[in-house]
PDB file of N, CA and C in Angstrom:
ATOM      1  N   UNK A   1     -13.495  -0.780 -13.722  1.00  0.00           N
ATOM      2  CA  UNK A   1     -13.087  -0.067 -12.530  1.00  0.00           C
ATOM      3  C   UNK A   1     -11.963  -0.863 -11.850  1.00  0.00           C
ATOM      4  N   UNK A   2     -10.901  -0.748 -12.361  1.00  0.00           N
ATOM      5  CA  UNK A   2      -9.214  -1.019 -11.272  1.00  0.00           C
ATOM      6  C   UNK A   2      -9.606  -0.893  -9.829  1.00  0.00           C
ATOM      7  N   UNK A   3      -9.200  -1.981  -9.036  1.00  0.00           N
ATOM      8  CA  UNK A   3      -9.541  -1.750  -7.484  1.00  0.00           C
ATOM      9  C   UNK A   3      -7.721  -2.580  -7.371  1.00  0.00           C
ATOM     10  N   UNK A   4      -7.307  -1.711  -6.159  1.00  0.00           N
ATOM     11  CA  UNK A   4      -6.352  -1.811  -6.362  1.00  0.00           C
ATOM     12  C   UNK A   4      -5.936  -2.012  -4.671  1.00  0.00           C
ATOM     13  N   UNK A   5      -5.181  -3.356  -4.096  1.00  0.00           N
ATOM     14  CA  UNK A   5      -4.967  -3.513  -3.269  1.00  0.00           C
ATOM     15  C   UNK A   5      -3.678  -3.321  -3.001  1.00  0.00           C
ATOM     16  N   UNK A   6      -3.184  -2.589  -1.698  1.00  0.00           N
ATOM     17  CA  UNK A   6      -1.737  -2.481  -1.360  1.00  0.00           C
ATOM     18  C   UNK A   6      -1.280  -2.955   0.288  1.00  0.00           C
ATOM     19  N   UNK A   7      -0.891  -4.180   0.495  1.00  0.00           N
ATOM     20  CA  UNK A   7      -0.638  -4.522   2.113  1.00  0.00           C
ATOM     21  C   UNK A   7       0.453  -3.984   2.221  1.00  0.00           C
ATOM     22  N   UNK A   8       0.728  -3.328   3.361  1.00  0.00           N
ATOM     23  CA  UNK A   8       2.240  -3.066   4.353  1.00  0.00           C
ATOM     24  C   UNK A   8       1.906  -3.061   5.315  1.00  0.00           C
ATOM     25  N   UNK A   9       3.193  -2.831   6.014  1.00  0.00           N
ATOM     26  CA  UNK A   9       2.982  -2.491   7.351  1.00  0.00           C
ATOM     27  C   UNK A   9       2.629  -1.318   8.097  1.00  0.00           C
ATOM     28  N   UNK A  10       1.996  -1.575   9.247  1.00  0.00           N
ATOM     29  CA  UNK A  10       1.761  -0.107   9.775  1.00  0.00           C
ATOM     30  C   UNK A  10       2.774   0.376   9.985  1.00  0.00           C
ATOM     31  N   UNK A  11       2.797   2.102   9.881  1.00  0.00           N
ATOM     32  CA  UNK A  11       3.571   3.165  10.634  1.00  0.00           C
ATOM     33  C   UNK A  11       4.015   4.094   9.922  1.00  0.00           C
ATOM     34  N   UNK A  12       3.457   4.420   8.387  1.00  0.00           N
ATOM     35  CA  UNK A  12       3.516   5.700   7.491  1.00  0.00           C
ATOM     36  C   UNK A  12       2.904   6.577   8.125  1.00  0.00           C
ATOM     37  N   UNK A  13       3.171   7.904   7.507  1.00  0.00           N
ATOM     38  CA  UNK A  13       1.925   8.827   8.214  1.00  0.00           C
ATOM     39  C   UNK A  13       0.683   9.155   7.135  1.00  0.00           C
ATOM     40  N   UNK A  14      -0.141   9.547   7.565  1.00  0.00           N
ATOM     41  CA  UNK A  14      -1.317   9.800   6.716  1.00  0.00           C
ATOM     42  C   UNK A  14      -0.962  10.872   5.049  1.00  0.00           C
ATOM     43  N   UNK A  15       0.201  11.686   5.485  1.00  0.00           N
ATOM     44  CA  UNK A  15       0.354  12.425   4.089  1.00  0.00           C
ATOM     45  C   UNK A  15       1.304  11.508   3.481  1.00  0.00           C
ATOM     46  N   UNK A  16       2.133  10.106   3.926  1.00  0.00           N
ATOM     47  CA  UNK A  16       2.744   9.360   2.841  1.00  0.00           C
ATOM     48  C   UNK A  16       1.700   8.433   2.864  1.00  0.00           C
ATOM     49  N   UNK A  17       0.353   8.273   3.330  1.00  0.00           N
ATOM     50  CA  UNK A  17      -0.662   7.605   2.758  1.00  0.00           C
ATOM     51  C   UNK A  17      -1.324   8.618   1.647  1.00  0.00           C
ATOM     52  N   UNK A  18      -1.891   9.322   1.554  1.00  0.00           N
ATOM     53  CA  UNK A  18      -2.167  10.407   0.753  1.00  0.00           C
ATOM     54  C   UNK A  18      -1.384  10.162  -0.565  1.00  0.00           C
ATOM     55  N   UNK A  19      -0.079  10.309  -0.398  1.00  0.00           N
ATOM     56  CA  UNK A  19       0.745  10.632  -1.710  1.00  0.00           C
ATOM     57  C   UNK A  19       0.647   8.865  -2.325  1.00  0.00           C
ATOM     58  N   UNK A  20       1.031   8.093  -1.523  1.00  0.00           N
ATOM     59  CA  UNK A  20       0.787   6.627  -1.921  1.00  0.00           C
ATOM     60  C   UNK A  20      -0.418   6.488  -3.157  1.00  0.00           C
ATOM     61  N   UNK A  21      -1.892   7.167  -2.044  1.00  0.00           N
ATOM     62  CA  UNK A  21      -2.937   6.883  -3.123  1.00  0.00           C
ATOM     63  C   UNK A  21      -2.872   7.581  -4.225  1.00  0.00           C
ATOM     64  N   UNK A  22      -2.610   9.197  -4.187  1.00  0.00           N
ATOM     65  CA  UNK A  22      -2.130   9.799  -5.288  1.00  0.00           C
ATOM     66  C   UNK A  22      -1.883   9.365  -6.737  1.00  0.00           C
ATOM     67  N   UNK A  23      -0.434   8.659  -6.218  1.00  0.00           N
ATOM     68  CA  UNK A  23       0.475   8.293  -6.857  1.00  0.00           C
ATOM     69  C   UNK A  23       0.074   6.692  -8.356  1.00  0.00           C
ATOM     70  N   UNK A  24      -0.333   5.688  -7.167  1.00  0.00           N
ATOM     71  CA  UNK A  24      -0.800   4.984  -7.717  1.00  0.00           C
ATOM     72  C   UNK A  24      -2.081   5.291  -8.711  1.00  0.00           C
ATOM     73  N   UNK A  25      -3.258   5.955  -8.198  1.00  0.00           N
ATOM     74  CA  UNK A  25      -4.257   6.145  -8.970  1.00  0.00           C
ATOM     75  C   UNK A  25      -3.673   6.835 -10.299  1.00  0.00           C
ATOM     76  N   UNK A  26      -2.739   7.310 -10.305  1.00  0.00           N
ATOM     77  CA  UNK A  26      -2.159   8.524 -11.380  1.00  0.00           C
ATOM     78  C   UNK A  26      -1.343   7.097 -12.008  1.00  0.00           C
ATOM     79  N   UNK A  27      -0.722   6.187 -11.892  1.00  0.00           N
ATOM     80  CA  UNK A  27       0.088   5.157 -12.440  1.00  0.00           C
ATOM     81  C   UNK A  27      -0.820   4.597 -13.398  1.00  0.00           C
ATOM     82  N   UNK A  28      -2.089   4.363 -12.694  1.00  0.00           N
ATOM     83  CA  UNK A  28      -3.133   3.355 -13.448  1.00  0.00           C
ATOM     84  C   UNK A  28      -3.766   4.181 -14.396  1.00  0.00           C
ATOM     85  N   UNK A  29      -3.826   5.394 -14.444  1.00  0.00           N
ATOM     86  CA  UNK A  29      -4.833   6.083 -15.542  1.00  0.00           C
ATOM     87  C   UNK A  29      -3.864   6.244 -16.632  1.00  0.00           C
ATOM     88  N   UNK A  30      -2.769   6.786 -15.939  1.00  0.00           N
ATOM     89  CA  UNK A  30      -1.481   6.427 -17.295  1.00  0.00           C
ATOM     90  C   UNK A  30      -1.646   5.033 -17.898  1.00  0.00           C
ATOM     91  N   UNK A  31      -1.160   4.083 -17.540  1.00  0.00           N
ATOM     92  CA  UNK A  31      -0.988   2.992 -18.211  1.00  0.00           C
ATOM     93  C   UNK A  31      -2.163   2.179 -18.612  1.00  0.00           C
ATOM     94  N   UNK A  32      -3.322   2.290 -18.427  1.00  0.00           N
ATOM     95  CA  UNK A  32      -4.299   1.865 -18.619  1.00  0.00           C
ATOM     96  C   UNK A  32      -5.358   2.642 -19.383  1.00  0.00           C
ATOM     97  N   UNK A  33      -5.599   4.184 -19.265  1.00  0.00           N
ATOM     98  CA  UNK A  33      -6.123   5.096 -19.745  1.00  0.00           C
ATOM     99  C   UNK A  33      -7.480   5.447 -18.515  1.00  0.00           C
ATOM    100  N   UNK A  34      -7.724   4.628 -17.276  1.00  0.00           N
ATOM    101  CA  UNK A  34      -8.690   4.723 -16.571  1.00  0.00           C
ATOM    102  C   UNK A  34      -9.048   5.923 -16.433  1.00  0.00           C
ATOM    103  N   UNK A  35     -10.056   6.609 -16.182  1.00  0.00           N
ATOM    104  CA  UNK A  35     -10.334   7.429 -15.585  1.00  0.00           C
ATOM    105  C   UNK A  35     -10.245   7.858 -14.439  1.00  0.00           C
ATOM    106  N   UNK A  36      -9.885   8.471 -13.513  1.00  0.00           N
ATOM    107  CA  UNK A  36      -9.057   8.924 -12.392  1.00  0.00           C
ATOM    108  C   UNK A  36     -10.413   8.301 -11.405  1.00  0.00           C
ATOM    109  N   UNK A  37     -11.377   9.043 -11.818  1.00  0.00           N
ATOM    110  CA  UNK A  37     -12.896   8.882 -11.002  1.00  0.00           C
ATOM    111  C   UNK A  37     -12.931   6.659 -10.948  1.00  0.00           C
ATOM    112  N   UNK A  38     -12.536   6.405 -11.651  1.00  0.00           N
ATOM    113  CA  UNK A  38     -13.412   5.050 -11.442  1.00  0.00           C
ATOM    114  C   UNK A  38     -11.827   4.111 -10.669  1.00  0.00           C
ATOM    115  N   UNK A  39     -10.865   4.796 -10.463  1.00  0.00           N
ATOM    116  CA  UNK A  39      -9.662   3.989  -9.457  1.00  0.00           C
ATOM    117  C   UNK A  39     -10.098   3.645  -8.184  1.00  0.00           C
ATOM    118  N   UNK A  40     -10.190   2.767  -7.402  1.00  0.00           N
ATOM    119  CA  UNK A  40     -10.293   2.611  -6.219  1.00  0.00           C
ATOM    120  C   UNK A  40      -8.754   1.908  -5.462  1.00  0.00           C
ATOM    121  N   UNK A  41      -8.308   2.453  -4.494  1.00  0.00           N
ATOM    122  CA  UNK A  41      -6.941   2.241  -3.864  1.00  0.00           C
ATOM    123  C   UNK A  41      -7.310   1.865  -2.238  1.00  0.00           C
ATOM    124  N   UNK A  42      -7.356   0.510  -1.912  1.00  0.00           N
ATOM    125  CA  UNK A  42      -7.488   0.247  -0.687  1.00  0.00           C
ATOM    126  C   UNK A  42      -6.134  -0.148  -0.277  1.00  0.00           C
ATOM    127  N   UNK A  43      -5.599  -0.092   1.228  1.00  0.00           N
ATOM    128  CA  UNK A  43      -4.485   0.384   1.903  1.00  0.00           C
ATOM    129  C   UNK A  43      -5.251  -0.839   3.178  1.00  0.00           C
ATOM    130  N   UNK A  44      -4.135  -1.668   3.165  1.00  0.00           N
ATOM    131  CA  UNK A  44      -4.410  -2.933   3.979  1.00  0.00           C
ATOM    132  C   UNK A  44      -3.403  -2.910   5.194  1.00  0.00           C
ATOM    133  N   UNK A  45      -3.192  -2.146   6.318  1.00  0.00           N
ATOM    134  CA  UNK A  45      -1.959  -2.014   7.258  1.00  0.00           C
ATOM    135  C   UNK A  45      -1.955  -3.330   8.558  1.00  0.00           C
ATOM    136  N   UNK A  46      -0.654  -3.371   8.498  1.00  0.00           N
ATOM    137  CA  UNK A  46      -0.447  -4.859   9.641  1.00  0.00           C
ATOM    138  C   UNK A  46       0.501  -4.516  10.217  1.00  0.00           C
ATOM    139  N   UNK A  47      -0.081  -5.287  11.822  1.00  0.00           N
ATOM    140  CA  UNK A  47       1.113  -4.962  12.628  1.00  0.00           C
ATOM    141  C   UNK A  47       2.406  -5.805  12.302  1.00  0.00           C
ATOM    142  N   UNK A  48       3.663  -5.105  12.898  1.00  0.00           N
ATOM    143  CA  UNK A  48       4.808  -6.089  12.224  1.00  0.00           C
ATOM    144  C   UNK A  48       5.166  -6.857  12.776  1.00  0.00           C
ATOM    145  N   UNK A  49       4.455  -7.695  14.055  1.00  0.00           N
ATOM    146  CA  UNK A  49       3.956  -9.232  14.786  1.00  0.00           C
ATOM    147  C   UNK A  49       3.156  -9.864  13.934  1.00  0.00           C
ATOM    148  N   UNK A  50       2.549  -9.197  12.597  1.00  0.00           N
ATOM    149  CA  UNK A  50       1.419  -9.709  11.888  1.00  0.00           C
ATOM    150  C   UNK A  50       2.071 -10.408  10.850  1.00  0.00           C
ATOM    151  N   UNK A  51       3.514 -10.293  10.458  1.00  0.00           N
ATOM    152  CA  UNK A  51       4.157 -10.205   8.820  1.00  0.00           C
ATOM    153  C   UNK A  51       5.385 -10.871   8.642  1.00  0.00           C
ATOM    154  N   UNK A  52       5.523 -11.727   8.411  1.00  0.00           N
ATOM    155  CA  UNK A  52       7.046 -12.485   9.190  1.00  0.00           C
ATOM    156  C   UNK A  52       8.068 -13.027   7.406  1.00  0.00           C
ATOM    157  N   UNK A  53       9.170 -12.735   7.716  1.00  0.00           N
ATOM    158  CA  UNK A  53       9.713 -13.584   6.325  1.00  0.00           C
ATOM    159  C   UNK A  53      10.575 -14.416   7.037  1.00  0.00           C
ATOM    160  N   UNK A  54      11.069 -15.486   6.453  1.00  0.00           N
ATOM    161  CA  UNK A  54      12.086 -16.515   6.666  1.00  0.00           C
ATOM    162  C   UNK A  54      11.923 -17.252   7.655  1.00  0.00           C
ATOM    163  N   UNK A  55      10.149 -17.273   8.296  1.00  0.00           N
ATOM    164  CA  UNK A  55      10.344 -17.563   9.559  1.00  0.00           C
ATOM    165  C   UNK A  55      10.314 -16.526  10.811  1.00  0.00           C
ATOM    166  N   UNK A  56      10.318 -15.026  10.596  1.00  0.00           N
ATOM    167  CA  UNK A  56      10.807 -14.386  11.196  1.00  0.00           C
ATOM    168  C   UNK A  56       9.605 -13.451  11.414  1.00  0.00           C
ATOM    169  N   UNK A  57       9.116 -12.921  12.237  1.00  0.00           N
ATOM    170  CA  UNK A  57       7.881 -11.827  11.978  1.00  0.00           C
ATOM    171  C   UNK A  57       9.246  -9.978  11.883  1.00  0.00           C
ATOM    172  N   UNK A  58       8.312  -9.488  10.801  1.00  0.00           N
ATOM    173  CA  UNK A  58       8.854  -8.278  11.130  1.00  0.00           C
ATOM    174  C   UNK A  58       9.212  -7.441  12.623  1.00  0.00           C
ATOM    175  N   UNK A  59       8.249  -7.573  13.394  1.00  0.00           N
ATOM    176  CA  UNK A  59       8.635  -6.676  15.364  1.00  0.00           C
ATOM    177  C   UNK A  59       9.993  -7.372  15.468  1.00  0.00           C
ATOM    178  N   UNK A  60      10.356  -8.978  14.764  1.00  0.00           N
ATOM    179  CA  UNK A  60      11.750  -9.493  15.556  1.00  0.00           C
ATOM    180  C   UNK A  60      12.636  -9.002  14.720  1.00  0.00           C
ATOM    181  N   UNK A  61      12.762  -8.793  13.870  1.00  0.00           N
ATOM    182  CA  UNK A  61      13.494  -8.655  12.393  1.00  0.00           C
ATOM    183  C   UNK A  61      14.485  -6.914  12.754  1.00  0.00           C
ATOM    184  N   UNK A  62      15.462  -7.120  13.175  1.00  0.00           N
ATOM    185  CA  UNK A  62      16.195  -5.785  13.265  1.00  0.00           C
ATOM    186  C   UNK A  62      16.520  -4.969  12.137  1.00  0.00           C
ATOM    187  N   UNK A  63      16.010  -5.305  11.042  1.00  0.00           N
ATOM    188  CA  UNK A  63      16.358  -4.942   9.489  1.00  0.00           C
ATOM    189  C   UNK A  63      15.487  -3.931   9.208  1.00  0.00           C
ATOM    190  N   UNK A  64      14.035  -4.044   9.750  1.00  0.00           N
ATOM    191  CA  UNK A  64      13.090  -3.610   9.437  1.00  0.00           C
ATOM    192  C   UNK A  64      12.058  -4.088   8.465  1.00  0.00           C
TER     193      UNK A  64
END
């Protein structure tokens, strides 16, 4: 059973969460042969004060 972790940041909406899990569960049964039923896709969201590169948290980061 593939358990499958994905962190980002918050602020998708629930139907590009939807298609996210979709998507992936459908990646893994392809390439693996899993069965669709035994994928599990957990969705780990952080605020972007939570997530920083270079030193930098994403909320400061004008890049996005």
């Amino acid at each position: 059973m593939p358990i499958i972790t994905i962190n980002m940041l918050a602020g998708r909406t629930d139907e590009q969460k939807e298609v996210l899990i979709h998507e992936v569960t459908e990646a893994c049964h392809l390439a693996l042969g899993t069965p669709l039923e035994s994928v599990r896709v957990m969705l780990n969201e952080m605020d972007a004060r939570h997530y920083g590169v270079a030193g930098v948290s994403k909320e400061k980061d004008s890049d996005g």
